[in-house]
Protein backbone atom coordinates (compact mmCIF):
# COMPACT_ATOMS: atom_id res chain seq x y z
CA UNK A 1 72.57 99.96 94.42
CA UNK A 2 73.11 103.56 94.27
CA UNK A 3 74.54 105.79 91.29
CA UNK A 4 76.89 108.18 91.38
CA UNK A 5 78.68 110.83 89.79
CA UNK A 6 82.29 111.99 90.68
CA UNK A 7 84.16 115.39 89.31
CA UNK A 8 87.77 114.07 88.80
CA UNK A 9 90.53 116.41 88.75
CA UNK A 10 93.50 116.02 87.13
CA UNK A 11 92.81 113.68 84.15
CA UNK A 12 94.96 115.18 81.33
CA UNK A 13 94.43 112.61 78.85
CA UNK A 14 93.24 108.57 77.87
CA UNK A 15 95.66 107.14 80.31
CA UNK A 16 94.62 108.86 83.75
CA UNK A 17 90.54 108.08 82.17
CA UNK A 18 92.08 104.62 81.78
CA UNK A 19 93.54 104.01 85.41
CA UNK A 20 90.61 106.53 86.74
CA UNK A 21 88.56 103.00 85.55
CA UNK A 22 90.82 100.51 86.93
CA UNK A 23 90.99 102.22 90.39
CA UNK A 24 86.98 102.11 90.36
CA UNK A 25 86.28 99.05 88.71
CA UNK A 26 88.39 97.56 91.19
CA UNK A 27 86.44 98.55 93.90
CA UNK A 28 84.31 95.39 95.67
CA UNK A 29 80.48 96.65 95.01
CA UNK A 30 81.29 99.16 91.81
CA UNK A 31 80.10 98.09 88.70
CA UNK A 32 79.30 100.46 85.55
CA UNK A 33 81.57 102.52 85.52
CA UNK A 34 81.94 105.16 82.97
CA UNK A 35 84.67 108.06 82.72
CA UNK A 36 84.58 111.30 80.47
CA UNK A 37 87.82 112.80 80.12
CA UNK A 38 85.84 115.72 78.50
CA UNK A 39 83.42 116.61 81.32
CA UNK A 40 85.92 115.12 84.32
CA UNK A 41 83.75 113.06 85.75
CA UNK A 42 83.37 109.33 86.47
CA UNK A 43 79.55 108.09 86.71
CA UNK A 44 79.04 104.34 88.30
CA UNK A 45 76.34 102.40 90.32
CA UNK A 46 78.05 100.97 93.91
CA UNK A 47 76.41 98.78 96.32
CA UNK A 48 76.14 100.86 99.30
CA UNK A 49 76.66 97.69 101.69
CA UNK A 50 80.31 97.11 100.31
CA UNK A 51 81.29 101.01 100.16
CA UNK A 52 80.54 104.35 100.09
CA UNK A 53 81.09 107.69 98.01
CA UNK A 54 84.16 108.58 100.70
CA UNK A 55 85.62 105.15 99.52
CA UNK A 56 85.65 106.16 96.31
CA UNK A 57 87.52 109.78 96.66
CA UNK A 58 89.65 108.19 99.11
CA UNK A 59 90.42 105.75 96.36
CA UNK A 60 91.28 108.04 93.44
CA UNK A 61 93.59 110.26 95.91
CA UNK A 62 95.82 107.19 96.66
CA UNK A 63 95.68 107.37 92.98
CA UNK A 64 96.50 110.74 92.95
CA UNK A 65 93.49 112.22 91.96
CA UNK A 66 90.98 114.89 93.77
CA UNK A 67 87.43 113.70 93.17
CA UNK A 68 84.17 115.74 94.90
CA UNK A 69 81.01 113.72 94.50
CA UNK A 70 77.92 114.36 93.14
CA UNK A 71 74.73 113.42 95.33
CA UNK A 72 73.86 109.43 95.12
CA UNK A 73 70.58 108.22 94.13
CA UNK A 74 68.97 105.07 94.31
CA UNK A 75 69.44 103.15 90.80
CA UNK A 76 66.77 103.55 88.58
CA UNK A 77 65.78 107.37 89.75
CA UNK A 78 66.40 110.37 87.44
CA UNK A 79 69.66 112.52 87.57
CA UNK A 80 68.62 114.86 84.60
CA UNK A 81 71.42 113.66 82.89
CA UNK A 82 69.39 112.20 79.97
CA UNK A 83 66.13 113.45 79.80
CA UNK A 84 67.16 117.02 81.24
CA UNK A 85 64.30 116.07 84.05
């Protein structure tokens, strides 16, 4: 498992955060998938032998959303996020 972080444009309120999830969570392989409307960005752990972080974008355009991603890291390893590390 890998996690990752995605910058979503184009979420102007709880409903695009809402189907931002759906798209994702629908997604064989994602699983924890959290979206902040405030930071636009989507954070999630995917199994890199069912799909991949160009999955993913590809997946929120259809949606129609533009999504860059973040760089994945093995689950478990530090992003910074929480502990500023």
């Amino acid at each position: 498992m890998q996690n990752a972080t995605l910058t979503i444009d184009g979420m102007n309120g709880e409903a695009c955060a809402d189907l931002v999830t759906l798209v994702l969570n629908n997604i064989t392989g994602v699983s924890d998938v959290r979206v902040s409307l405030l930071n636009s960005q989507a954070s999630l752990k995917f199994d890199e032998n069912h799909t991949s972080q160009p999955y993913l974008i590809t997946s929120l355009a259809r949606a129609g959303y533009t999504a860059r991603a973040g760089q994945a890291e093995k689950a478990g390893g530090c992003c910074g996020g929480c502990c500023g590390g």
